[in-house]
C-alpha atoms as a PDB file:
ATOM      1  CA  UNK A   1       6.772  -9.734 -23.943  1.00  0.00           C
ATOM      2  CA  UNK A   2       3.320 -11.306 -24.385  1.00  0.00           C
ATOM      3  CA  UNK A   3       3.118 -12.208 -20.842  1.00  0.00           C
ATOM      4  CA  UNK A   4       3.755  -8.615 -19.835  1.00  0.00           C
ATOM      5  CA  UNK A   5       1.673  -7.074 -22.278  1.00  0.00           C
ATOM      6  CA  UNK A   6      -1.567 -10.015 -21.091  1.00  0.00           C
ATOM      7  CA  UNK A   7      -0.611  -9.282 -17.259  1.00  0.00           C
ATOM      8  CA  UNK A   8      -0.946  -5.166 -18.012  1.00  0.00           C
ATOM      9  CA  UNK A   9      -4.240  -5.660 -19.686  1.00  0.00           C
ATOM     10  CA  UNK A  10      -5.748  -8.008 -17.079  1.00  0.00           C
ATOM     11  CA  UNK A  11      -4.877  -5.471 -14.001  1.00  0.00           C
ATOM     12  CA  UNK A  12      -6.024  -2.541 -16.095  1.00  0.00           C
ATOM     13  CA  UNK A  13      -9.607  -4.120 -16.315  1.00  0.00           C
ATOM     14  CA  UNK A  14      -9.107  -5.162 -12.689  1.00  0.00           C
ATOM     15  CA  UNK A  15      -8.685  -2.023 -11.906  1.00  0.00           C
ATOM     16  CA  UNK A  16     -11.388  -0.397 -14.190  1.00  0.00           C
ATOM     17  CA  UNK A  17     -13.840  -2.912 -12.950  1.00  0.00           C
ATOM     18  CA  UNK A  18     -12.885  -1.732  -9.045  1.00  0.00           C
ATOM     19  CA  UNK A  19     -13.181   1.621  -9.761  1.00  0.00           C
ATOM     20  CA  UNK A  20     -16.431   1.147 -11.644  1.00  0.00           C
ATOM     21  CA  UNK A  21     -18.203  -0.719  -8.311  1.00  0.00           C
ATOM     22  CA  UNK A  22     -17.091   1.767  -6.223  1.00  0.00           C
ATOM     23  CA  UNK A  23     -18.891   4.381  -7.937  1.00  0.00           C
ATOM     24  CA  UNK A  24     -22.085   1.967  -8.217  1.00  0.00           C
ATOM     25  CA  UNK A  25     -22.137   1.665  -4.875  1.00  0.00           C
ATOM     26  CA  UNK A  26     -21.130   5.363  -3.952  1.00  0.00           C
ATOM     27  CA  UNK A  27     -17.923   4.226  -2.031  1.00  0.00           C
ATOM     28  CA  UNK A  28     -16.285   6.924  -1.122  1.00  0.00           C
ATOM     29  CA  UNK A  29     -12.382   6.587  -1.809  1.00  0.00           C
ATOM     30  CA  UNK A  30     -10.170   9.463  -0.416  1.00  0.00           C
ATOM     31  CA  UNK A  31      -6.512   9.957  -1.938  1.00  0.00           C
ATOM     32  CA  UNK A  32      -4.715   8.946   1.738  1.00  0.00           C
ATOM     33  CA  UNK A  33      -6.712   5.637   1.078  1.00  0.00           C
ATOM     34  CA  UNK A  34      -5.164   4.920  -2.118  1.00  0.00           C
ATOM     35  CA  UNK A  35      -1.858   6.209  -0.339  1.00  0.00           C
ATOM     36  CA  UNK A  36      -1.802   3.765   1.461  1.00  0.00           C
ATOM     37  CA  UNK A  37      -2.396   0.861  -1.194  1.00  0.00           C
ATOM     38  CA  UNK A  38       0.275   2.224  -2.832  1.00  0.00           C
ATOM     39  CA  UNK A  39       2.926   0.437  -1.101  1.00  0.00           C
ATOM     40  CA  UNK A  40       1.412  -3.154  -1.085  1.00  0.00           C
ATOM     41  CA  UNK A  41       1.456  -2.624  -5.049  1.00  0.00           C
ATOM     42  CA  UNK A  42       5.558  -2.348  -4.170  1.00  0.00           C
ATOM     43  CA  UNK A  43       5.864  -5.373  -1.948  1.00  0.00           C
ATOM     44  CA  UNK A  44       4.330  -7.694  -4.831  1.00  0.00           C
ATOM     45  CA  UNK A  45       6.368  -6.447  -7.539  1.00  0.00           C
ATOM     46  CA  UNK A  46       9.532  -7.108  -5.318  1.00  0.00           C
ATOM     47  CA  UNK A  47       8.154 -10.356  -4.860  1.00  0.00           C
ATOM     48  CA  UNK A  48       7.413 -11.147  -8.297  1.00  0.00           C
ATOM     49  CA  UNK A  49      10.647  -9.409  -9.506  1.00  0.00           C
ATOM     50  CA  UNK A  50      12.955 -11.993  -6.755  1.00  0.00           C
ATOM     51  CA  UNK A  51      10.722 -14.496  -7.835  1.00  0.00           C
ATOM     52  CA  UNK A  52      11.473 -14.346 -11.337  1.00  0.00           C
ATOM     53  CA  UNK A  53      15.186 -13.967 -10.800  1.00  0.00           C
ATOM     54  CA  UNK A  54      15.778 -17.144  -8.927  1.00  0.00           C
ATOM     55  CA  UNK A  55      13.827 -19.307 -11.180  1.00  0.00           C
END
């Protein structure tokens, strides 16, 4: 439970720090970009999910 509740925090300030440069920078970032990133998010936690079922 700790792991998962250290792993949320650490991609939500990932994430906040991302967004954050983007806007320093004035990076545009249209929704069918982040459509597209949506699926990669997918493929890792399948990978981390088989992962952590055969160990």
């Amino acid at each position: 439970m700790t792991d998962s509740v250290i792993a949320f925090i650490l991609v939500s300030v990932s994430v906040v720090a991302i967004v954050w440069a983007f806007r320093r920078r004035h990076v545009a970032v249209t929704g069918v970009e982040i459509a597209a990133t949506l699926p990669w998010l997918a493929v890792i936690g399948v990978a981390v999910a088989i992962g952590r079922s055969t160990s």
